[in-house]
PDB file of N, CA and C in Angstrom:
ATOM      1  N   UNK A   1       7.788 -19.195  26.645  1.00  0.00           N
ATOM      2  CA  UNK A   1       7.971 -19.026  25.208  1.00  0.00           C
ATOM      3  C   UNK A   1       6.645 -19.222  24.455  1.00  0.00           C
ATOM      4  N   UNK A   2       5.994 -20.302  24.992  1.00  0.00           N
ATOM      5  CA  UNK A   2       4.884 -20.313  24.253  1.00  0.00           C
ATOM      6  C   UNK A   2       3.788 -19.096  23.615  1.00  0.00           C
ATOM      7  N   UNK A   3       3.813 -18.104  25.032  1.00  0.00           N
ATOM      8  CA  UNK A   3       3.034 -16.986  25.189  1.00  0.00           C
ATOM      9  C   UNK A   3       3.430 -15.989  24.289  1.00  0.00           C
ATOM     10  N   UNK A   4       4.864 -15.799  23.687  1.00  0.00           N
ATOM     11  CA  UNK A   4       5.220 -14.942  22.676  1.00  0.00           C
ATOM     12  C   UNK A   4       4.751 -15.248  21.700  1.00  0.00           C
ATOM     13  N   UNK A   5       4.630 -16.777  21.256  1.00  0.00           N
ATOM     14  CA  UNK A   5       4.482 -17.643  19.694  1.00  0.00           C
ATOM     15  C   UNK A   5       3.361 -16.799  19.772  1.00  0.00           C
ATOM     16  N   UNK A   6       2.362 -16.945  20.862  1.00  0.00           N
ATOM     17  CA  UNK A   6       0.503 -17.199  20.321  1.00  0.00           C
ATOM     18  C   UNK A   6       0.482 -15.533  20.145  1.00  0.00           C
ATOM     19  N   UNK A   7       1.066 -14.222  21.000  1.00  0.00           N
ATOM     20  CA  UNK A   7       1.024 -13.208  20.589  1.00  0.00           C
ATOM     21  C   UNK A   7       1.350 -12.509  19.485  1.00  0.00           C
ATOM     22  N   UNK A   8       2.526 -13.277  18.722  1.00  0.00           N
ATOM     23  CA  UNK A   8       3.336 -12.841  17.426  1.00  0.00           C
ATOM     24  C   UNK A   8       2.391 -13.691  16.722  1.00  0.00           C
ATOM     25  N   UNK A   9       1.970 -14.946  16.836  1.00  0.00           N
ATOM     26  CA  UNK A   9       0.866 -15.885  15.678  1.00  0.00           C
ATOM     27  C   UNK A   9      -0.642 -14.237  15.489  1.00  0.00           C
ATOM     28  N   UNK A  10      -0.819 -13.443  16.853  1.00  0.00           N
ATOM     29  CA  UNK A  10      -2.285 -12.955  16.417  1.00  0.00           C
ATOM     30  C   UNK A  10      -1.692 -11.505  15.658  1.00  0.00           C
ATOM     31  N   UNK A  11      -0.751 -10.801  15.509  1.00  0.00           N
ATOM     32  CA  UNK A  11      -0.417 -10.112  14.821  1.00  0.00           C
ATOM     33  C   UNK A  11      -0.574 -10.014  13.435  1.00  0.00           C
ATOM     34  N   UNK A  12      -1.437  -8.746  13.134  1.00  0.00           N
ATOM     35  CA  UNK A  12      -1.552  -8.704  11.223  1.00  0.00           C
ATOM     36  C   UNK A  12      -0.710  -7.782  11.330  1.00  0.00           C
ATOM     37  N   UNK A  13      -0.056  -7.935   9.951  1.00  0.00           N
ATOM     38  CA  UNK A  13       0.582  -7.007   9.103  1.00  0.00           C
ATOM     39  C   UNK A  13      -0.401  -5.595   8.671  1.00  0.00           C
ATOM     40  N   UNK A  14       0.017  -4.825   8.963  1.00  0.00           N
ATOM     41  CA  UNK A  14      -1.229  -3.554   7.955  1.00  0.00           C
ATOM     42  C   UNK A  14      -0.609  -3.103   7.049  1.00  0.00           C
ATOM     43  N   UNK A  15      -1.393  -2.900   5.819  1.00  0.00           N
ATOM     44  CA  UNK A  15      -0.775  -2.251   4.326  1.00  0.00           C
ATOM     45  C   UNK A  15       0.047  -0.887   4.946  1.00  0.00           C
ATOM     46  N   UNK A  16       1.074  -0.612   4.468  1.00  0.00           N
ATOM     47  CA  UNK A  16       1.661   0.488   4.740  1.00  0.00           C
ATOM     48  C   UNK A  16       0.775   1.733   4.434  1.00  0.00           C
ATOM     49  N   UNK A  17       0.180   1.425   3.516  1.00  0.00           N
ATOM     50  CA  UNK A  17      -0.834   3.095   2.523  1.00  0.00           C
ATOM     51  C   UNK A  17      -1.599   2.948   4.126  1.00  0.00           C
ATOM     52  N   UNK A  18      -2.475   2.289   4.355  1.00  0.00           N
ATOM     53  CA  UNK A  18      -3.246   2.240   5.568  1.00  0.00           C
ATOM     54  C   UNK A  18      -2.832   2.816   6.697  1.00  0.00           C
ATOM     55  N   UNK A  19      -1.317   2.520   7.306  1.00  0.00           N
ATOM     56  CA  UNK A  19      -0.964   3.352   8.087  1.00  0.00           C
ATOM     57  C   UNK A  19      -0.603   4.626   7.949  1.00  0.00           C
ATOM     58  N   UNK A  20      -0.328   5.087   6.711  1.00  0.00           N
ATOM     59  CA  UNK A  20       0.151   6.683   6.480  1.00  0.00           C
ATOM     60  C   UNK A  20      -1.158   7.211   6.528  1.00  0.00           C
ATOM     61  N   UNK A  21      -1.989   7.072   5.846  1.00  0.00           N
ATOM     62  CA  UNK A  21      -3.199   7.414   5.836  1.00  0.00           C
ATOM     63  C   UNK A  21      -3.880   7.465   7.394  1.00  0.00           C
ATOM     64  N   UNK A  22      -3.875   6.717   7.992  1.00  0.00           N
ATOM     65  CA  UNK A  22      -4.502   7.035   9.549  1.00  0.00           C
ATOM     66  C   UNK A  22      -3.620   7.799  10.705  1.00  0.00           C
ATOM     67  N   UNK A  23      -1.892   7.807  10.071  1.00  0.00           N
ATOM     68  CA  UNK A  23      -1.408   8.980  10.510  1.00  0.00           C
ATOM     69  C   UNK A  23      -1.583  10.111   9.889  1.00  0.00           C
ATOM     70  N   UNK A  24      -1.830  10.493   8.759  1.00  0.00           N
ATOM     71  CA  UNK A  24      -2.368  11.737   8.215  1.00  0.00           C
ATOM     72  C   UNK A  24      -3.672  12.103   9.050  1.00  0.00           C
ATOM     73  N   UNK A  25      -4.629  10.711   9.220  1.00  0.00           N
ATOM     74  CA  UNK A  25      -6.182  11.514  10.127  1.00  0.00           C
ATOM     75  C   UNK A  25      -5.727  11.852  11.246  1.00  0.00           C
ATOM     76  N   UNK A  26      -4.969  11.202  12.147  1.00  0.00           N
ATOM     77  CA  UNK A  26      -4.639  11.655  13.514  1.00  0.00           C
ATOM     78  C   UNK A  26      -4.284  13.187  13.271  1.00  0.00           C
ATOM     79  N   UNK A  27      -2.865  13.419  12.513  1.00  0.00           N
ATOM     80  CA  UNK A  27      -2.465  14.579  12.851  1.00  0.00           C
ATOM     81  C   UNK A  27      -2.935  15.769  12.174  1.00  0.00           C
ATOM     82  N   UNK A  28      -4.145  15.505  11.458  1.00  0.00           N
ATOM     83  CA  UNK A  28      -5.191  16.319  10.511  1.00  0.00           C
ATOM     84  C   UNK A  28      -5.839  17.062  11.514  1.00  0.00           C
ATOM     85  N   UNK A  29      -5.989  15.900  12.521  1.00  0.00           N
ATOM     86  CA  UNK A  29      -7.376  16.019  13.641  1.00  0.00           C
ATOM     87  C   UNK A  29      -6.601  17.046  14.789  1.00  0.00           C
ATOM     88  N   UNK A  30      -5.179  16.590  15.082  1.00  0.00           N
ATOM     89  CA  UNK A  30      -3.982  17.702  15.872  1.00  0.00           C
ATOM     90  C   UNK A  30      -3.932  18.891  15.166  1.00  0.00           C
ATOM     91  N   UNK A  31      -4.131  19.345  14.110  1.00  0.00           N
ATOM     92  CA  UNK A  31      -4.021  20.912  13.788  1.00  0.00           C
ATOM     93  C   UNK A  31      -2.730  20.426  13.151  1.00  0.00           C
ATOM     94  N   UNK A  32      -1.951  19.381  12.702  1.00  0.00           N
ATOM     95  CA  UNK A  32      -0.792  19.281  11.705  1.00  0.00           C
ATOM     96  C   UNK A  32      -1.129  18.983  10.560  1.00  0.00           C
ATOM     97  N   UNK A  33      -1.469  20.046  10.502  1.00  0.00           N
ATOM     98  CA  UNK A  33      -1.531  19.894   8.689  1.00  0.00           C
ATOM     99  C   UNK A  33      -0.138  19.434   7.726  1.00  0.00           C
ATOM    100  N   UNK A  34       0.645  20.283   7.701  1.00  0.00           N
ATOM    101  CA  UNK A  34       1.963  20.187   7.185  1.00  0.00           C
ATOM    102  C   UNK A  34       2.478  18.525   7.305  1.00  0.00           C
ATOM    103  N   UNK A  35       2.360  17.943   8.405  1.00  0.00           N
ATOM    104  CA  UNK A  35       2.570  16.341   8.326  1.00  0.00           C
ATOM    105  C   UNK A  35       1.817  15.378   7.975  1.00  0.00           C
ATOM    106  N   UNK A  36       0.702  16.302   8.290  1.00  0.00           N
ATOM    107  CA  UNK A  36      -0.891  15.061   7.750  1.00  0.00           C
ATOM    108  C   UNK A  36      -0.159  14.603   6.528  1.00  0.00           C
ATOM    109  N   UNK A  37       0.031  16.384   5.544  1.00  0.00           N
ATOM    110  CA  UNK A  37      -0.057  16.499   4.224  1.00  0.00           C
ATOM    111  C   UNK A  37       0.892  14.955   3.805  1.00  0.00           C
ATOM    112  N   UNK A  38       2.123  15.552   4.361  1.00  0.00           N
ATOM    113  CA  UNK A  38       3.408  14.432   4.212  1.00  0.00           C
ATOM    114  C   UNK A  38       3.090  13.163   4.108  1.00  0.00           C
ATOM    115  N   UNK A  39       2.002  12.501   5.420  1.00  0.00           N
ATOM    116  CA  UNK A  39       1.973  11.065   5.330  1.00  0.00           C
ATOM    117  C   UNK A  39       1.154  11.024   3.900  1.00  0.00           C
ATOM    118  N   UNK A  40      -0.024  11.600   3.979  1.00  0.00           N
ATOM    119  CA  UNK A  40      -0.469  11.579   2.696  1.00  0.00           C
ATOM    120  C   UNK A  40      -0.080  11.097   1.296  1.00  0.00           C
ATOM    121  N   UNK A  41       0.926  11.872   1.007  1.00  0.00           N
ATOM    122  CA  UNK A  41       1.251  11.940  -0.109  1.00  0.00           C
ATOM    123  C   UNK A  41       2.139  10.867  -0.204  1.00  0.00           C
ATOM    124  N   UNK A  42       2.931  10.288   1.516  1.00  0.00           N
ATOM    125  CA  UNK A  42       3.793   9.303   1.053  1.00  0.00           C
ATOM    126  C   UNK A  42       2.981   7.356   0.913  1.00  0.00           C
ATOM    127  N   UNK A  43       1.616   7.539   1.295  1.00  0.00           N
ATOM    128  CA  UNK A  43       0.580   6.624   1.035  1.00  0.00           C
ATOM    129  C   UNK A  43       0.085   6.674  -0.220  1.00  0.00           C
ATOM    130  N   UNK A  44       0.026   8.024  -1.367  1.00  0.00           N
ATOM    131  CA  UNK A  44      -0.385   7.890  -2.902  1.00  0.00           C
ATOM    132  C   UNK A  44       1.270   7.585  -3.372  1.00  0.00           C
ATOM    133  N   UNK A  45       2.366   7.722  -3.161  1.00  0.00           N
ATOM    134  CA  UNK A  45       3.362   7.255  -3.973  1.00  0.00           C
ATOM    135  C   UNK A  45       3.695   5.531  -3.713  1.00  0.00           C
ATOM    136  N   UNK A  46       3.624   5.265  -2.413  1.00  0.00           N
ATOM    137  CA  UNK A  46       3.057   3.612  -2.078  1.00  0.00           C
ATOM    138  C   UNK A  46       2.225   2.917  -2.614  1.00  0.00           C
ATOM    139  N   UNK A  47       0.673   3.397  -3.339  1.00  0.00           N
ATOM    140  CA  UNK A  47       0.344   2.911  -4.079  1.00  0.00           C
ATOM    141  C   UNK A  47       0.102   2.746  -5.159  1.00  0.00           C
ATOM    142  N   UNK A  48       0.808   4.379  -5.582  1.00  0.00           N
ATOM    143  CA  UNK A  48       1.119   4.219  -7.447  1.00  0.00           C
ATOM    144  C   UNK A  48       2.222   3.578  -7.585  1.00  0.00           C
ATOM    145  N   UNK A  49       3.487   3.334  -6.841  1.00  0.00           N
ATOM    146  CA  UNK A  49       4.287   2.141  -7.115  1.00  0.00           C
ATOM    147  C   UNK A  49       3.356   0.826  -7.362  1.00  0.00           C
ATOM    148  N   UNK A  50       2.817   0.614  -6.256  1.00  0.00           N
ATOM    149  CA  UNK A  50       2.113  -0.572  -6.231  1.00  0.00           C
ATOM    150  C   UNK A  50       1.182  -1.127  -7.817  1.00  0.00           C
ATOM    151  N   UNK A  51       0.433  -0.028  -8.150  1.00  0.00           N
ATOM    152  CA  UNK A  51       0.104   0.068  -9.105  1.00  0.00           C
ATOM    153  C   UNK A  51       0.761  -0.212 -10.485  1.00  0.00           C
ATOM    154  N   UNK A  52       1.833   0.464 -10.554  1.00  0.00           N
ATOM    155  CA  UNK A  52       3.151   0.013 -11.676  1.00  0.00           C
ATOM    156  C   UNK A  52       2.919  -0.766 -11.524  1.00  0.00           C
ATOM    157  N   UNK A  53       3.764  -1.707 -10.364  1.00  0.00           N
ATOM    158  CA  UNK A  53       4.031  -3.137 -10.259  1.00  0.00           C
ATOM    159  C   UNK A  53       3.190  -3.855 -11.035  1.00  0.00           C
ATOM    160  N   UNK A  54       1.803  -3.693 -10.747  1.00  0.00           N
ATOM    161  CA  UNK A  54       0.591  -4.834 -11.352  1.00  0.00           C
ATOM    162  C   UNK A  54       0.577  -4.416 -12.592  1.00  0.00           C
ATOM    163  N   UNK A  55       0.479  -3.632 -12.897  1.00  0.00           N
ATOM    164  CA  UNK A  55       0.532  -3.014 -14.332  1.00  0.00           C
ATOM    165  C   UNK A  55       1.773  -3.635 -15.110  1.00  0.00           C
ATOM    166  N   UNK A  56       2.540  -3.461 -14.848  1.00  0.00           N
ATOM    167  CA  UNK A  56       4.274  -3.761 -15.204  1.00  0.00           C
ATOM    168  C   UNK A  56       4.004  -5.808 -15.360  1.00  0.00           C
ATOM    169  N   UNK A  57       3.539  -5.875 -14.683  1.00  0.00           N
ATOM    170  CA  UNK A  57       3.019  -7.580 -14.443  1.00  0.00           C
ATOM    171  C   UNK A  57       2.231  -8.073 -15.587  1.00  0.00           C
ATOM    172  N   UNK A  58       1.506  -7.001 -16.158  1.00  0.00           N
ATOM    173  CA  UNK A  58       0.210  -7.775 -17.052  1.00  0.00           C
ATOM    174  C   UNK A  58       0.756  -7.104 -18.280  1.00  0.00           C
ATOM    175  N   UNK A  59       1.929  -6.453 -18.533  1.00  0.00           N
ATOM    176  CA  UNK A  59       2.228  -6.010 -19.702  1.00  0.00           C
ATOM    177  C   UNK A  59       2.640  -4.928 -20.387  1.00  0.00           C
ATOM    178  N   UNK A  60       2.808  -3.992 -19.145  1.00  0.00           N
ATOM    179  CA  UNK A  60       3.550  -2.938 -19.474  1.00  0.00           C
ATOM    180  C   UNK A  60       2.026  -1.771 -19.408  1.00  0.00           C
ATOM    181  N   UNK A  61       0.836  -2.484 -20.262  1.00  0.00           N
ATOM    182  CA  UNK A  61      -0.083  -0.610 -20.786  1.00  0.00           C
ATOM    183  C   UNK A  61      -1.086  -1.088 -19.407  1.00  0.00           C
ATOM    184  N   UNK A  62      -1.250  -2.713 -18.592  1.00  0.00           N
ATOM    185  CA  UNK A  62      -2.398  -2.684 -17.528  1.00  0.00           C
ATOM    186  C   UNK A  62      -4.313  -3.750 -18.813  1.00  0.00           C
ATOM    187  N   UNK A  63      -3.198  -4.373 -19.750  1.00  0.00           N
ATOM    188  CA  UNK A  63      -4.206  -4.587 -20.983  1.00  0.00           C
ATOM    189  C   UNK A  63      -3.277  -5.947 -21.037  1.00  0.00           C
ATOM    190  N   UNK A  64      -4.212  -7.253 -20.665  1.00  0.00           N
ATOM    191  CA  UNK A  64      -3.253  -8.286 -21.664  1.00  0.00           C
ATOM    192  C   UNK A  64      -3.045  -8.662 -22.374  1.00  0.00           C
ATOM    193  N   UNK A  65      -1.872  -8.518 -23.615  1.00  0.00           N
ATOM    194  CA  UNK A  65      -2.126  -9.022 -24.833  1.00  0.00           C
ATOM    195  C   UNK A  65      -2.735 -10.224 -25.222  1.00  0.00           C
ATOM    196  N   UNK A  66      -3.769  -9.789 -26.245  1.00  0.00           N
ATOM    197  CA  UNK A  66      -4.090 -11.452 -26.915  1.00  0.00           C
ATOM    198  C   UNK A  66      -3.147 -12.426 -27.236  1.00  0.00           C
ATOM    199  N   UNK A  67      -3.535 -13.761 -27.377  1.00  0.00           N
ATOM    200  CA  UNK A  67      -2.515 -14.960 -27.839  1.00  0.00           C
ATOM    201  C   UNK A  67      -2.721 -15.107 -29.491  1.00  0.00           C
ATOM    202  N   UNK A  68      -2.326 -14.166 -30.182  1.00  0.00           N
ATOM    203  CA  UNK A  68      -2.610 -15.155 -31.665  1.00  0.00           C
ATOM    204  C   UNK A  68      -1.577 -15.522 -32.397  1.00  0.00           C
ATOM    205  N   UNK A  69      -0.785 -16.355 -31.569  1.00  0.00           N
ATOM    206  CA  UNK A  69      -0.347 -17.833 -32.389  1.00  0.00           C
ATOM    207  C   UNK A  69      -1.356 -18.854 -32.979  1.00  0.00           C
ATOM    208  N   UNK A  70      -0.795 -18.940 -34.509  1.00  0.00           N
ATOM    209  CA  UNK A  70      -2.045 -19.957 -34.571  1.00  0.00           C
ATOM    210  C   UNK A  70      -1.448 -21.513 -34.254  1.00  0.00           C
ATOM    211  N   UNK A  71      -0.987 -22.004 -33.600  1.00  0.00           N
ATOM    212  CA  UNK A  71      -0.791 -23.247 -33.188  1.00  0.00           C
ATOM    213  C   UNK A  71      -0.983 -23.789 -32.345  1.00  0.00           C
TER     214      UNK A  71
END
């Protein structure tokens, strides 16, 4: 058991955009275009969500409003 812990402990996570994206180069590099395209595009909608999110976080416009309460 031990030997699983220390193999699952050296495991990273990879950003999902990262993996679509290096399946798009692989199958760019295979003459699949048509799927490259696919992962592609499904790595820019992964990170314009992502993007919302932070955006959506700081205030809706990506600008944080000033504090002017005067107290």
């Amino acid at each position: 058991m031990g030997r699983e812990i220390r193999v699952e402990e050296s495991l990273v996570m990879s950003n999902p955009c990262e993996i679509h994206l290096n399946i798009c180069a692989i199958l760019s590099q295979m003459d699949k275009h048509d799927l490259a395209l696919h992962h592609a595009m499904k790595a820019l909608i992964l990170i314009q969500d992502e993007l919302g999110e932070r955006i959506d976080s700081l205030g809706g416009d990506g600008v944080q409003a000033p504090n002017l309460s005067n107290t």
